[in-house]
Structures are given as structure tokens and as C-alpha cells.
Protein backbone atom coordinates (compact mmCIF):
# COMPACT_ATOMS: atom_id res chain seq x y z
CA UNK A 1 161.18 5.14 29.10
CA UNK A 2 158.24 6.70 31.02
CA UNK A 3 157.53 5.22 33.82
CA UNK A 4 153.21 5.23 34.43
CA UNK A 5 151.01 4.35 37.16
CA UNK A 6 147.53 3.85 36.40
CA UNK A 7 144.67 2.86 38.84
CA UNK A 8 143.90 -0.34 39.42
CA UNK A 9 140.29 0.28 41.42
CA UNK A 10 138.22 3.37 41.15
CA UNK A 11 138.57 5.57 43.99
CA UNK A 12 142.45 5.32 44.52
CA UNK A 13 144.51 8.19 44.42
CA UNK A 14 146.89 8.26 41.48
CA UNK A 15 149.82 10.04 40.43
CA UNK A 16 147.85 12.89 38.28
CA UNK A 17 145.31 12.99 41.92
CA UNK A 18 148.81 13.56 43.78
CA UNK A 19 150.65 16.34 41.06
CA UNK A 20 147.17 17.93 41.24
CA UNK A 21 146.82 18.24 44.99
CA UNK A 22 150.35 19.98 44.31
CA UNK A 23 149.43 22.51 41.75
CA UNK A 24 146.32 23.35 43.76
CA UNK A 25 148.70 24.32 46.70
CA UNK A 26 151.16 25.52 43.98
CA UNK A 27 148.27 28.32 42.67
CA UNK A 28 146.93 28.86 46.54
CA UNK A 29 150.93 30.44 47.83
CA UNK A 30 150.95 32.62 43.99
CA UNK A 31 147.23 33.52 45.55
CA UNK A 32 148.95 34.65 48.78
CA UNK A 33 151.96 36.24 47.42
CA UNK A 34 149.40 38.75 44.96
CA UNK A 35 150.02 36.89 42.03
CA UNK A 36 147.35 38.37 39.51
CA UNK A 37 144.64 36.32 37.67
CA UNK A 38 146.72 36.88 34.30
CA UNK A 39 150.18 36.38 35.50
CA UNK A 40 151.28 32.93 34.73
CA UNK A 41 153.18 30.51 37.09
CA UNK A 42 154.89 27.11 36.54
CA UNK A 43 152.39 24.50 37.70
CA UNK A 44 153.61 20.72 37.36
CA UNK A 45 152.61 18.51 34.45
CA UNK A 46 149.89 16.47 35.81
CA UNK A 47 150.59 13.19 33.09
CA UNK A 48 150.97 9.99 34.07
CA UNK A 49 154.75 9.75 34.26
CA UNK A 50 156.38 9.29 37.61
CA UNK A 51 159.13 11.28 36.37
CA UNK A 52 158.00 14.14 34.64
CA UNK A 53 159.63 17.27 35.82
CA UNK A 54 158.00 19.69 33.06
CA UNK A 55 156.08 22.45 34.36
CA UNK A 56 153.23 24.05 32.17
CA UNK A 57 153.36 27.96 32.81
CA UNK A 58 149.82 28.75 32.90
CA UNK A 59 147.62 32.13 34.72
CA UNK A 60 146.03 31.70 37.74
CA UNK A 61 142.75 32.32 36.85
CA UNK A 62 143.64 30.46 33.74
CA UNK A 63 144.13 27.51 36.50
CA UNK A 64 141.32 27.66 38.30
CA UNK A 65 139.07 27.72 35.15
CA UNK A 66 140.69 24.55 34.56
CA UNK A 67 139.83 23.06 37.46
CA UNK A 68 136.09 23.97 36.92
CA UNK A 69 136.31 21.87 33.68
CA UNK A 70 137.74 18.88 35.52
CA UNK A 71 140.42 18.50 33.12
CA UNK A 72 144.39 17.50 33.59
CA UNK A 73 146.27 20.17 33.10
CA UNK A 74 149.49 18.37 30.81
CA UNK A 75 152.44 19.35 29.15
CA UNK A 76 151.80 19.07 25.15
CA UNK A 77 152.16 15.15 23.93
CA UNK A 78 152.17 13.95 27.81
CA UNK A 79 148.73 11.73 28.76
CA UNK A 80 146.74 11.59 32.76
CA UNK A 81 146.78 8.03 34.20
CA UNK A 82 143.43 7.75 34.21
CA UNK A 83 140.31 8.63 32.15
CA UNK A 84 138.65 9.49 35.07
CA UNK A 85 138.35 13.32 35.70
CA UNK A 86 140.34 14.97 38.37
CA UNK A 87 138.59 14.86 42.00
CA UNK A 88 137.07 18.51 42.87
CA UNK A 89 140.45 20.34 44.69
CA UNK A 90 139.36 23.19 45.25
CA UNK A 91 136.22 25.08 46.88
């Protein structure tokens, strides 16, 4: 059974927050090892199971257009913890 964690008060961090705080550093060392916009890389499942191990192979630039939208990136079938959008990760 999945385990979930949801938020209890606006403003906390939750697990999604964490895994995407992870796949932000995740896309930033492709970034640094030349990784081209189109070539994918295996970015965690940000859903709201604590132990979710799937990874979603997705482009960088793919990515960060993603995180312009505000939107979890999850595996298909998997949910976020929160309806809340992500926080802004990236500048």
C-alpha cells in the first residue's frame, strides 16, 4: 500500500516540494555534464508516495518547460500530495 503524506497547513514543505527540489538539482548536474535540451534523463516521480522509486525519463528542456507551468511532473496513474502547485525552483 502507498504510503502518502499530504500537508496539513499551507506553506509546509511536502514530499512532492522535497522530490522536486531533487529533480531540479537532478536537471542542473545533466546541465553541467552537456546534456542537450532534447536528450532525456530519469528525473524522480514527484507523487505523493513516500516510496516511489519510478523515474519519469523526460528532456531537459522538456523539464524546465514544466516547471514554467507549475505542474508535478508524475509517473502515469501516480497523484502530487497536494493541489497546490509546485513552489518556483528554479530562476
Amino acid at each position: 500500500m502507498a504510503k502518502l503524506v499530504f500537508v496539513a497547513q499551507s506553506g509546509e514543505l511536502t514530499h512532492s516540494d522535497e522530490v522536486r527540489s531533487s529533480n531540479v538539482r537532478i536537471a542542473a548536474a545533466a546541465q553541467s555534464f552537456r546534456f542537450g535540451d532534447d536528450n532525456a534523463v530519469p528525473f524522480l516521480c514527484e507523487c505523493a508516495d513516500i516510496d516511489c522509486q519510478q523515474f519519469v525519463p523526460v528532456a531537459i528542456g522538456a523539464y524546465y518547460a514544466l516547471l514554467d507551468t507549475r505542474e508535478w511532473l508524475l509517473a502515469p496513474g501516480h497523484m502530487a500530495d497536494t493541489l497546490e502547485p509546485p513552489r518556483a525552483a528554479h530562476g
